[in-house]
C-alpha atoms as a PDB file:
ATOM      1  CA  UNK A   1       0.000   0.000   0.000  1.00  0.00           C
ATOM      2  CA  UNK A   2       1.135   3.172  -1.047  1.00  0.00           C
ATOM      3  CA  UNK A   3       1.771   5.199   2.232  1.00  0.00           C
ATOM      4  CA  UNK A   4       1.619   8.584  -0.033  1.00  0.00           C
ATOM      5  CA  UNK A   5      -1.574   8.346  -1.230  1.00  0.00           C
ATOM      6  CA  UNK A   6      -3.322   6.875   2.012  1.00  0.00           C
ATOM      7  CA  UNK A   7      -1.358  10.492   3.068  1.00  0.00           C
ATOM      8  CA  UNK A   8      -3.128  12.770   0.183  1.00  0.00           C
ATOM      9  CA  UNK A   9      -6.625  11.576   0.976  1.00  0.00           C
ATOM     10  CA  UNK A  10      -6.690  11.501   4.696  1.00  0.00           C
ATOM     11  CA  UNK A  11      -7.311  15.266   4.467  1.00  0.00           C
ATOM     12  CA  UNK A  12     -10.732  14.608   2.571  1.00  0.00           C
ATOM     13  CA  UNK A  13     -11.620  11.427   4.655  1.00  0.00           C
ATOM     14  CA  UNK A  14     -11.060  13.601   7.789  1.00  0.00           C
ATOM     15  CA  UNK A  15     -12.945  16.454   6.326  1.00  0.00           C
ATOM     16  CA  UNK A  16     -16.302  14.105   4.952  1.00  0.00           C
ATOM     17  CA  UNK A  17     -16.421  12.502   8.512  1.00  0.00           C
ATOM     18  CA  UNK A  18     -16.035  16.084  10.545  1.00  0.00           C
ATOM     19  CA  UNK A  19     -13.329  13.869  12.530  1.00  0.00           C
ATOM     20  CA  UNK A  20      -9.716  15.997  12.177  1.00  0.00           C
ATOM     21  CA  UNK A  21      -8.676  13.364  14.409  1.00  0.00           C
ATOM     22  CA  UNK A  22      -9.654  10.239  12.015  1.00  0.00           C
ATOM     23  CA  UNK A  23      -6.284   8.485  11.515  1.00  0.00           C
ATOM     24  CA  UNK A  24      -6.521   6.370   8.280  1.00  0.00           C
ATOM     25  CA  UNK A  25      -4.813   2.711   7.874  1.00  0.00           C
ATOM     26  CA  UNK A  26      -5.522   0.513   5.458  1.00  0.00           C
ATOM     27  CA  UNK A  27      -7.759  -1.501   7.435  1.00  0.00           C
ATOM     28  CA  UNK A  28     -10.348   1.111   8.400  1.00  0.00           C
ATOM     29  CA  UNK A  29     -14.001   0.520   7.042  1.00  0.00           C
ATOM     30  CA  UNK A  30     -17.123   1.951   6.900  1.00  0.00           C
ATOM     31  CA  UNK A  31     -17.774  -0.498  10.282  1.00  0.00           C
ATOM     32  CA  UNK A  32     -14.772   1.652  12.285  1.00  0.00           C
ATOM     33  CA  UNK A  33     -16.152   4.945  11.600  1.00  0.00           C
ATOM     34  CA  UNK A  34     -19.581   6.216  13.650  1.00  0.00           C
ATOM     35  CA  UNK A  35     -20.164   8.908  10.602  1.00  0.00           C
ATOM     36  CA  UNK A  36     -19.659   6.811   7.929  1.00  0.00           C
ATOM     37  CA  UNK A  37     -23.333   6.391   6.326  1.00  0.00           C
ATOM     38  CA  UNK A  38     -24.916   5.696   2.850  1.00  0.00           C
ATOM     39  CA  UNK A  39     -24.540   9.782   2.233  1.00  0.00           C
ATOM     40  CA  UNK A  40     -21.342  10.576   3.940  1.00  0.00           C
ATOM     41  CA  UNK A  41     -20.136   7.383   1.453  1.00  0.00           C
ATOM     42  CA  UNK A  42     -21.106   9.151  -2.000  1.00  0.00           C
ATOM     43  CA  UNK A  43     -19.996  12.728  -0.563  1.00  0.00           C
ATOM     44  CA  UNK A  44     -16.511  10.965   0.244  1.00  0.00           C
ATOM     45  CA  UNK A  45     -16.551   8.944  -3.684  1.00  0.00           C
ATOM     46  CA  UNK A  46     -17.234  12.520  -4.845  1.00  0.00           C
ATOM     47  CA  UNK A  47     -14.672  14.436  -3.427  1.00  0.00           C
ATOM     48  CA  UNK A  48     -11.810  11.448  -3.651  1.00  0.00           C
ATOM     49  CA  UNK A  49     -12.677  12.260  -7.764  1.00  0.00           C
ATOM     50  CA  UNK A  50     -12.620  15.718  -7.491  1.00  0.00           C
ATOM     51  CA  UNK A  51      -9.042  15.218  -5.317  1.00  0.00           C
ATOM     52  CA  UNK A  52      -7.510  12.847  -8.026  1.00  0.00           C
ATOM     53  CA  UNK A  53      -9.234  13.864 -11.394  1.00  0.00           C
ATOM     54  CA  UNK A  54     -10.383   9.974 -11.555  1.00  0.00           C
ATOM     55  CA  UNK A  55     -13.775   8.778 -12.170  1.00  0.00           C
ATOM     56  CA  UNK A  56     -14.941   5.367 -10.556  1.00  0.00           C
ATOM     57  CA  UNK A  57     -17.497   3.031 -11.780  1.00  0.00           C
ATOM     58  CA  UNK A  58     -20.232   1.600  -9.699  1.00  0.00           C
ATOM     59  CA  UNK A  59     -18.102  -2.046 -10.508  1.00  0.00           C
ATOM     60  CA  UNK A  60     -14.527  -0.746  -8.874  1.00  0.00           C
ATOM     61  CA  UNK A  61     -16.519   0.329  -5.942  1.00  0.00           C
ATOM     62  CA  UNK A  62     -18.956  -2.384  -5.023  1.00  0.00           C
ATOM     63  CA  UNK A  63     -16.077  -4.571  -4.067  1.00  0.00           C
ATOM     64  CA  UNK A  64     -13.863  -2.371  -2.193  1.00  0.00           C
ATOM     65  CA  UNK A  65     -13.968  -3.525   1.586  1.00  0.00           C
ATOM     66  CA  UNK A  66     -11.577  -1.296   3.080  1.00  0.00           C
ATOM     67  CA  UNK A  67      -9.547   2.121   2.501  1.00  0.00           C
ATOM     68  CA  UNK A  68      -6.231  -0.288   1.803  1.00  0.00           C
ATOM     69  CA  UNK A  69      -8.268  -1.570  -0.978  1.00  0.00           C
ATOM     70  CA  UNK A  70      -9.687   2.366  -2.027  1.00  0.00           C
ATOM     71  CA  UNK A  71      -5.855   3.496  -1.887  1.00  0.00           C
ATOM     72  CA  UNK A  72      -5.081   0.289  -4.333  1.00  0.00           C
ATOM     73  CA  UNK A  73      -7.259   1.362  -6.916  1.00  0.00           C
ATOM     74  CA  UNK A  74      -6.028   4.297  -6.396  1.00  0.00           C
ATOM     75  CA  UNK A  75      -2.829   3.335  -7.458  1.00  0.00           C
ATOM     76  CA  UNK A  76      -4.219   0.944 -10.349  1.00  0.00           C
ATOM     77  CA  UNK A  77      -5.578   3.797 -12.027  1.00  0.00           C
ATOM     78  CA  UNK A  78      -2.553   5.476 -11.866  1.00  0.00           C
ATOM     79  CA  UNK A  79      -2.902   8.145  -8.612  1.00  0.00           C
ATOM     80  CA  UNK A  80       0.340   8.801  -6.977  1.00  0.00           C
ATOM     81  CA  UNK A  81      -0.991  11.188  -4.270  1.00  0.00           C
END
């Protein structure tokens, strides 16, 4: 896992969830996070594109259990951070 992109989009993560405390590994779900609802999840898939310039498709998300596996599609699409 890229440790410089998990850094670029804490800010964002931090900033959907109104937590400036929220510290972001790549284990962290939905589950570990009291804010992190059906709304808060589009708001935060809206504002990682607007951060990267990438656009996701509903099929890279459905599958993506945990931010390790955000920040490797991340990656895959070719996001350095």
């Amino acid at each position: 896992m890229s440790q410089k992109i998990l850094d670029a989009i804490a800010p964002t993560f931090r900033e959907v969830f109104d937590d400036p405390s929220l510290v972001l590994t790549s284990k962290l779900s939905a589950n570990d996070v009291d804010n992190w609802d059906s709304l808060n999840h589009i708001t935060l898939i809206v504002e990682l594109e607007t951060l990267t310039g990438l656009i996701f498709s509903t099929d890279e998300l459905v599958n993506l259990k945990d931010v390790g596996d955000f920040v490797q599609l991340l990656a895959d699409k070719g996001y350095h951070g």
